[in-house]
C-alpha atoms as a PDB file:
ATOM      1  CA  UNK A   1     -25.356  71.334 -45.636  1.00  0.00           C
ATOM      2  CA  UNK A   2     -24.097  73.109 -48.866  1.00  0.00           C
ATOM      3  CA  UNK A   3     -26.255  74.271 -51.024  1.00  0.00           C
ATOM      4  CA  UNK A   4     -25.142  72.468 -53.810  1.00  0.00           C
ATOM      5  CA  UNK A   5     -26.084  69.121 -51.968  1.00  0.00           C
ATOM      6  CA  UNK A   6     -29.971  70.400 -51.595  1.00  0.00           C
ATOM      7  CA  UNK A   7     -32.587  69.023 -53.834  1.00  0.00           C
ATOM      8  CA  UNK A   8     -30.877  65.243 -54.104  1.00  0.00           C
ATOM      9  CA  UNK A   9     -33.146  63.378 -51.092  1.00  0.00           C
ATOM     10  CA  UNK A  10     -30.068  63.013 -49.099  1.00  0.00           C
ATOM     11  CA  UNK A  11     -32.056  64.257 -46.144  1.00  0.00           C
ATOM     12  CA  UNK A  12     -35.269  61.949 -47.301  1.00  0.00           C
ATOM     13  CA  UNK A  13     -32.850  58.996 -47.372  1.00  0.00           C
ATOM     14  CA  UNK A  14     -31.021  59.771 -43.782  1.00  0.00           C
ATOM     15  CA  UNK A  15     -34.988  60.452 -42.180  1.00  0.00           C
ATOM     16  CA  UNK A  16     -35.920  56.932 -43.669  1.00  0.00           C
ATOM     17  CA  UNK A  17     -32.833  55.187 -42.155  1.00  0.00           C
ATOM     18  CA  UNK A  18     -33.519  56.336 -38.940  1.00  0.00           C
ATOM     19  CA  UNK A  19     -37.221  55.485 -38.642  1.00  0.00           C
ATOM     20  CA  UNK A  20     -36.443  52.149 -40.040  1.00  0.00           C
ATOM     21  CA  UNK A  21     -33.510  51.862 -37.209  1.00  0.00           C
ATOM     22  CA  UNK A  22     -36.190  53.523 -34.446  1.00  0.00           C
ATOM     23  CA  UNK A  23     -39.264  51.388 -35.463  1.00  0.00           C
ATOM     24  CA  UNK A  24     -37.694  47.947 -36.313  1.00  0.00           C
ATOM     25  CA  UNK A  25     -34.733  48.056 -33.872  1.00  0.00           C
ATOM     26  CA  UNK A  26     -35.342  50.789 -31.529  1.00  0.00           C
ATOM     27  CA  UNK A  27     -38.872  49.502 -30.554  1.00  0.00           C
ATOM     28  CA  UNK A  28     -40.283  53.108 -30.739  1.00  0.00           C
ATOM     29  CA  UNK A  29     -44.066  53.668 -31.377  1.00  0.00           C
ATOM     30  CA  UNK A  30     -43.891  56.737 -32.610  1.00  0.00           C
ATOM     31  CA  UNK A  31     -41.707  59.616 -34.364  1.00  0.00           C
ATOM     32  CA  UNK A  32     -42.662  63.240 -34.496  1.00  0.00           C
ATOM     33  CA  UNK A  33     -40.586  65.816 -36.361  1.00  0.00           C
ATOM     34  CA  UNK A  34     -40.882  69.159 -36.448  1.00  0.00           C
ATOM     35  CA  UNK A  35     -39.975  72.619 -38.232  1.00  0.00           C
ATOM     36  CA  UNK A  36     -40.378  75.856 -39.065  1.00  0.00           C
ATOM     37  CA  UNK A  37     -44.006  76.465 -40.513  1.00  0.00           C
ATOM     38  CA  UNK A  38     -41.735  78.100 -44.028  1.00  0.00           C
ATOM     39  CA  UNK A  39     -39.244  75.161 -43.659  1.00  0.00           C
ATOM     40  CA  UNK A  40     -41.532  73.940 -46.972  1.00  0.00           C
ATOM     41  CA  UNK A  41     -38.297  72.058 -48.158  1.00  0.00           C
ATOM     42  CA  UNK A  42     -38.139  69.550 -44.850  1.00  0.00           C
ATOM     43  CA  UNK A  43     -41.890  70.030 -44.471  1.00  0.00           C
ATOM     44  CA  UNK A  44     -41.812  67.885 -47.552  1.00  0.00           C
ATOM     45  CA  UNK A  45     -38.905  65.537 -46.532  1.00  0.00           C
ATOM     46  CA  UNK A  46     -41.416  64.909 -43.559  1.00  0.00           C
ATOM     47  CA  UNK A  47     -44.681  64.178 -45.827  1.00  0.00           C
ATOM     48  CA  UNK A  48     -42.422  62.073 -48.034  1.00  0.00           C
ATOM     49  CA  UNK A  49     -41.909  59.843 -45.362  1.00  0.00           C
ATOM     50  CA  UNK A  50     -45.555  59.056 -44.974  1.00  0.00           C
ATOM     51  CA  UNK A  51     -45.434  61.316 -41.879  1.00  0.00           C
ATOM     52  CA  UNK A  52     -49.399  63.466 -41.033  1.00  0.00           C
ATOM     53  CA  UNK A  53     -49.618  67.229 -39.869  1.00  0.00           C
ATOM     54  CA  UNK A  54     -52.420  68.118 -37.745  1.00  0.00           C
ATOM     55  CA  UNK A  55     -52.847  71.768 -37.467  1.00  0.00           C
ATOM     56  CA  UNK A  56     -54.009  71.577 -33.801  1.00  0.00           C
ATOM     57  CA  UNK A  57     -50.495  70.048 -32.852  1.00  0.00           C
ATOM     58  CA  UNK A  58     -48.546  72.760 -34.158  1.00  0.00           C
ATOM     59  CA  UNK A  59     -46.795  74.946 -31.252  1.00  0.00           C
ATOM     60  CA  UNK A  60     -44.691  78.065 -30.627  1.00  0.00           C
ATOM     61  CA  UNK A  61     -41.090  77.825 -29.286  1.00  0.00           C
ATOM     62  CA  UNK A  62     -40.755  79.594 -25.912  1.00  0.00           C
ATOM     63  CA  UNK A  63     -38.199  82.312 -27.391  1.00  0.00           C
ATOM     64  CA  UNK A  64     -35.444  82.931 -29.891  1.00  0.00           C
ATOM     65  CA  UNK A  65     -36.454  84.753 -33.488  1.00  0.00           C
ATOM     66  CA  UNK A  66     -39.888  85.940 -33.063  1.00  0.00           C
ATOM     67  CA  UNK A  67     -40.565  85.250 -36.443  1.00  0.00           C
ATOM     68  CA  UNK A  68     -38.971  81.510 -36.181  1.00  0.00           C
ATOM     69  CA  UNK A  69     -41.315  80.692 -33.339  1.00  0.00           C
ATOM     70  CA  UNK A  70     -43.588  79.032 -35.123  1.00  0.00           C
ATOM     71  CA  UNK A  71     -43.287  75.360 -35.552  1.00  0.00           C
ATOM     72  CA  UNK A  72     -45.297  73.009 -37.163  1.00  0.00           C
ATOM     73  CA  UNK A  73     -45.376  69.504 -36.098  1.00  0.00           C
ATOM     74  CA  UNK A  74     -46.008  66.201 -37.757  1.00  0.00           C
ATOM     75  CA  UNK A  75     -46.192  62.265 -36.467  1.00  0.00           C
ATOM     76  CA  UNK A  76     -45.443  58.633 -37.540  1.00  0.00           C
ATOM     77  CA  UNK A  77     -46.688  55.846 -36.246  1.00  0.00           C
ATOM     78  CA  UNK A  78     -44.759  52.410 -35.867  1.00  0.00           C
ATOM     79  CA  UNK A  79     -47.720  50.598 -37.674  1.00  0.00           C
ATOM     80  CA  UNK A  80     -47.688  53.009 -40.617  1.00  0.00           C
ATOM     81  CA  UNK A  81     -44.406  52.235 -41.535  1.00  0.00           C
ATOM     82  CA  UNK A  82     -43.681  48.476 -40.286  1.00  0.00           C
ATOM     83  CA  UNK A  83     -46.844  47.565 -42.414  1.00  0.00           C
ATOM     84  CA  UNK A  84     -46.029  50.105 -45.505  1.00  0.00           C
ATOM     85  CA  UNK A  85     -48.859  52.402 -46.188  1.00  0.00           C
ATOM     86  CA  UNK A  86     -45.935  55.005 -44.909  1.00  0.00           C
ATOM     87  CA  UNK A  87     -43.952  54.567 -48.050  1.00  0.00           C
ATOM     88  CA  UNK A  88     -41.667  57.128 -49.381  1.00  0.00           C
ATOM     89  CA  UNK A  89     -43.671  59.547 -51.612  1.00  0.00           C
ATOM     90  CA  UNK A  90     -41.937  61.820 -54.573  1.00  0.00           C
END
């Protein structure tokens, strides 16, 4: 995306579509997402959503940039965000 587009929850309001789509339509339990550990701009598109980090889930990719390996990883359940207490954050 152009940089000019960053900063206006475009990507907050796409993520949200398409865990309402996966959890009310799609039947799916669960959602994980993850990124680069200094991705801090969709690290925060990801906690907006209502969506938890645990540390111990985080993970290295098998190869590529050595210093892109890193990944950290974060989850959303069904019930969290059929039953609201996964509500969009600013």
């Amino acid at each position: 995306m152009d940089p000019e587009h960053w900063g206006r929850g475009y990507a907050t309001e796409a993520a949200s579509a398409a865990l309402s789509f996966g959890f009310e339509r799609g039947g799916l339990s669960e959602v994980v997402a993850y990124a680069f550990v200094e991705n801090l701009a969709s690290r925060r598109v990801m906690e907006r959503l209502g969506m938890s980090h645990d540390p111990q889930d985080d993970f290295e990719l098998p190869a590529g940039v050595e210093a892109l390996r890193r990944q950290v990883l974060y989850r959303l359940k069904a019930g969290d965000w059929l039953n609201g207490s996964a509500a969009i954050r600013d």
